[in-house]
N, C-alpha and C. Protein backbone atom coordinates (compact mmCIF):
# COMPACT_ATOMS: atom_id res chain seq x y z
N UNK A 1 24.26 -1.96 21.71
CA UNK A 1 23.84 -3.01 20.80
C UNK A 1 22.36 -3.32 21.05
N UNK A 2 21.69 -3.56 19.85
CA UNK A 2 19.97 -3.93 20.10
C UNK A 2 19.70 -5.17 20.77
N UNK A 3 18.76 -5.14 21.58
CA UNK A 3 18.17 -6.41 22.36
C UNK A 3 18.45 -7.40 20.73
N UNK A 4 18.41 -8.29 20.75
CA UNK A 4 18.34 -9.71 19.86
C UNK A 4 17.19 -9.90 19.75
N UNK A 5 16.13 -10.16 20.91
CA UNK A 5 14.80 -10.35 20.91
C UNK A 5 13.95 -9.37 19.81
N UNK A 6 14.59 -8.38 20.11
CA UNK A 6 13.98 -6.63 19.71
C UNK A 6 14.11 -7.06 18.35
N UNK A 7 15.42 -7.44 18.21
CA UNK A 7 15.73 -7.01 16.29
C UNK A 7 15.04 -8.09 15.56
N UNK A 8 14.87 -9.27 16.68
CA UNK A 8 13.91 -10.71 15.74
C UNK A 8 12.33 -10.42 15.03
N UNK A 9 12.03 -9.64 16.31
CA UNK A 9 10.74 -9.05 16.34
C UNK A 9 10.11 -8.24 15.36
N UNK A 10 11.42 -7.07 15.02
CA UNK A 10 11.40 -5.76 14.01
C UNK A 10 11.74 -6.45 13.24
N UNK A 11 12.47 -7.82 12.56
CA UNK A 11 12.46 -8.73 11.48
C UNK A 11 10.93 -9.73 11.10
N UNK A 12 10.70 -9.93 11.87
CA UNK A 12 9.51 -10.71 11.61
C UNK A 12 8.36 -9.67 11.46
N UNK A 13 8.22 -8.77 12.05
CA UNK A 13 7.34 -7.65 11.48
C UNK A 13 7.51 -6.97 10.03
N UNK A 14 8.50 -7.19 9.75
CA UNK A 14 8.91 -6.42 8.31
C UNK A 14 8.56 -7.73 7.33
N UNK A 15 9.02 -8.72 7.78
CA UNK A 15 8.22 -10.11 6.82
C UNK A 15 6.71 -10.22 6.55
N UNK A 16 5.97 -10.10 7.79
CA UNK A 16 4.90 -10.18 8.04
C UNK A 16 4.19 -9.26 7.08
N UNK A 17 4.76 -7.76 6.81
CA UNK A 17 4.02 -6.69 6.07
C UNK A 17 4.69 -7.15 4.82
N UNK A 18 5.58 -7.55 4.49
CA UNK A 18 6.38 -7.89 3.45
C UNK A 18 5.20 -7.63 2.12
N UNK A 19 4.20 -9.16 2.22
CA UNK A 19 3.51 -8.98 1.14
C UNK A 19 2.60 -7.76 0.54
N UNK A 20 1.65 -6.96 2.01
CA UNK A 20 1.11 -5.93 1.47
C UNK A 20 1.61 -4.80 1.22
N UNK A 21 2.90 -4.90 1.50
CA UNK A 21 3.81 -3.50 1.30
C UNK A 21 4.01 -3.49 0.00
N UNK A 22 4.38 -4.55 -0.85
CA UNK A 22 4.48 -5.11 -2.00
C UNK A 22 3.48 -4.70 -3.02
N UNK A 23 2.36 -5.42 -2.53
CA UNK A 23 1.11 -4.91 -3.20
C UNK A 23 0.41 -3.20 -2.88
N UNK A 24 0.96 -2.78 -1.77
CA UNK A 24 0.60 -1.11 -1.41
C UNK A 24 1.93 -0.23 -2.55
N UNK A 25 2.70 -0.83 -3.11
CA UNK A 25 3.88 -0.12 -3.80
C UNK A 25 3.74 -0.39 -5.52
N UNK A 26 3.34 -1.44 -5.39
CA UNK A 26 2.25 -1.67 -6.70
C UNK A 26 3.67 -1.44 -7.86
N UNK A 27 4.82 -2.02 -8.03
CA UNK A 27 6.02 -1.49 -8.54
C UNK A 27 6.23 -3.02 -9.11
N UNK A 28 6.43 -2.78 -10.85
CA UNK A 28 6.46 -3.86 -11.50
C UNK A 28 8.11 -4.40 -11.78
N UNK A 29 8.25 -6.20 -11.82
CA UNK A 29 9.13 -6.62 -11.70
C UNK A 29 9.71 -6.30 -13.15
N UNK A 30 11.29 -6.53 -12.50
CA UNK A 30 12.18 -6.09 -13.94
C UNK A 30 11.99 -7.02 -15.05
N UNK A 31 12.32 -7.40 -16.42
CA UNK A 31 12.57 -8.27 -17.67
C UNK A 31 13.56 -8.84 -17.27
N UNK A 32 13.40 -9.89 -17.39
CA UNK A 32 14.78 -11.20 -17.31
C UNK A 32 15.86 -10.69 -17.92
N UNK A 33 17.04 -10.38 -17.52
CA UNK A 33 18.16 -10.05 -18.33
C UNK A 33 18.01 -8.78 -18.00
N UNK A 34 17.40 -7.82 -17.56
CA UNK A 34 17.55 -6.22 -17.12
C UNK A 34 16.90 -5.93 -16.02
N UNK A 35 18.37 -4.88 -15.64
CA UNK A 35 18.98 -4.19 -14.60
C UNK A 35 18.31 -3.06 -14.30
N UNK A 36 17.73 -2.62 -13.57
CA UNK A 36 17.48 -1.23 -13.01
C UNK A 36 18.83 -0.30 -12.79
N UNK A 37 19.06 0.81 -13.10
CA UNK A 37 19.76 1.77 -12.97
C UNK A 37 19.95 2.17 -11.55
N UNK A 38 21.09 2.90 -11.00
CA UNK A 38 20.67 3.58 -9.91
C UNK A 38 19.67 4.43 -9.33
N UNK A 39 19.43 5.19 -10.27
CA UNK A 39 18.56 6.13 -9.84
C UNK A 39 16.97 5.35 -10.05
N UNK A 40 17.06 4.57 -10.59
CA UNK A 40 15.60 3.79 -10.91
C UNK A 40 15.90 2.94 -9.30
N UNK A 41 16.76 2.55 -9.06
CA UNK A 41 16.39 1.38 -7.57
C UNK A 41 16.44 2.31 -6.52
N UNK A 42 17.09 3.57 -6.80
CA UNK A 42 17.00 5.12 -5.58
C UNK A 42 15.37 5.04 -5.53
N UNK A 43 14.42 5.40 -6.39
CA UNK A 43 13.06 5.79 -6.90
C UNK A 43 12.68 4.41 -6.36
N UNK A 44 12.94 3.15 -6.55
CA UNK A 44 12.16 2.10 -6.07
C UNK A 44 11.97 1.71 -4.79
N UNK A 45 13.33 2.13 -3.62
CA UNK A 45 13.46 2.44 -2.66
C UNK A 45 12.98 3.44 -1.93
N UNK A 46 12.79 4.52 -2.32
CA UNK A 46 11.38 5.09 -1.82
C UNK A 46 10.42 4.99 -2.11
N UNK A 47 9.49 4.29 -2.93
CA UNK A 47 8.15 3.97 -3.08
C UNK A 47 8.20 2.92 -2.05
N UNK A 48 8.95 1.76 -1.70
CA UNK A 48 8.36 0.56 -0.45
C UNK A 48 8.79 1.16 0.22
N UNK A 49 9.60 1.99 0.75
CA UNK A 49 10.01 2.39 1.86
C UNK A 49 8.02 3.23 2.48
N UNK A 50 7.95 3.92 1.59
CA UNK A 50 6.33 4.84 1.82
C UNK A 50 5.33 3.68 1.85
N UNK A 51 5.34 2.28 1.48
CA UNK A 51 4.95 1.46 1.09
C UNK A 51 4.71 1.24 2.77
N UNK A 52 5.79 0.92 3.04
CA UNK A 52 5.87 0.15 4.18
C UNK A 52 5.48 1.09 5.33
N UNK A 53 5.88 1.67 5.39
CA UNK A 53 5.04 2.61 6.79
C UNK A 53 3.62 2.91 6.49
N UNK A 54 2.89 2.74 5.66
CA UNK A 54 1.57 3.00 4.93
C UNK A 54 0.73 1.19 5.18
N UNK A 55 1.63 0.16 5.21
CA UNK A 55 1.29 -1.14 5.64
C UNK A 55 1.40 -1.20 7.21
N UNK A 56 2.38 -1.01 8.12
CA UNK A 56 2.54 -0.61 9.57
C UNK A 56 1.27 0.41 9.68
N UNK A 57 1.03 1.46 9.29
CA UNK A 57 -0.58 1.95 9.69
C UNK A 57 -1.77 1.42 9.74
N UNK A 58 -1.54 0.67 8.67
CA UNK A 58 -2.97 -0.58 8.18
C UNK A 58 -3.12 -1.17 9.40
N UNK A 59 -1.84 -1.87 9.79
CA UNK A 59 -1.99 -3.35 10.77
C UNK A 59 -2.00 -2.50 11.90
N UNK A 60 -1.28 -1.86 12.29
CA UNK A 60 -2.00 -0.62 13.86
C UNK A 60 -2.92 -0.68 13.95
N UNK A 61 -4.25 0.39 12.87
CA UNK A 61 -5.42 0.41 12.71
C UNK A 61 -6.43 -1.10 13.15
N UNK A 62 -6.19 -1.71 12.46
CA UNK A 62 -6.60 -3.26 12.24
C UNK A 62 -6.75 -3.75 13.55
N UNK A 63 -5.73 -3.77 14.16
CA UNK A 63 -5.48 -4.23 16.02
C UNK A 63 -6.42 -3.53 16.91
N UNK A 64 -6.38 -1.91 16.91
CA UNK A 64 -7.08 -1.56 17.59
C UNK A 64 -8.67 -1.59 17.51
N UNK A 65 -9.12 -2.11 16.53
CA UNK A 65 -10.73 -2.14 16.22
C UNK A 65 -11.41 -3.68 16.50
């Protein structure tokens, strides 16, 4: 089972990038009343997913300079 501490940490880090992952995925919100398809939220799920490890590089970078 994961440390607790560990998983608070890897939660608050994923918040933290939350917003620029958002804006690095650049992926527009649905119309009121419509649904994304599966394969459209499959496709949306890998763009933040690339999103997000592409924001985790940023803030690495950022620290060490």
């Amino acid at each position: 089972m994961p440390n607790t501490s560990d998983s608070q940490h890897k939660y608050q880090e994923f918040l933290d990038l939350l917003p620029l992952t958002l804006a690095l995925a650049g992926l527009p919100t649905s119309e009121h009343g419509k649904y994304y398809g599966e394969e459209q939220i499959e496709a949306r799920i890998f763009t933040v997913r690339h999103a997000y490890r592409a924001a985790r590089a940023i803030a690495k970078e950022s620290t060490r300079s």
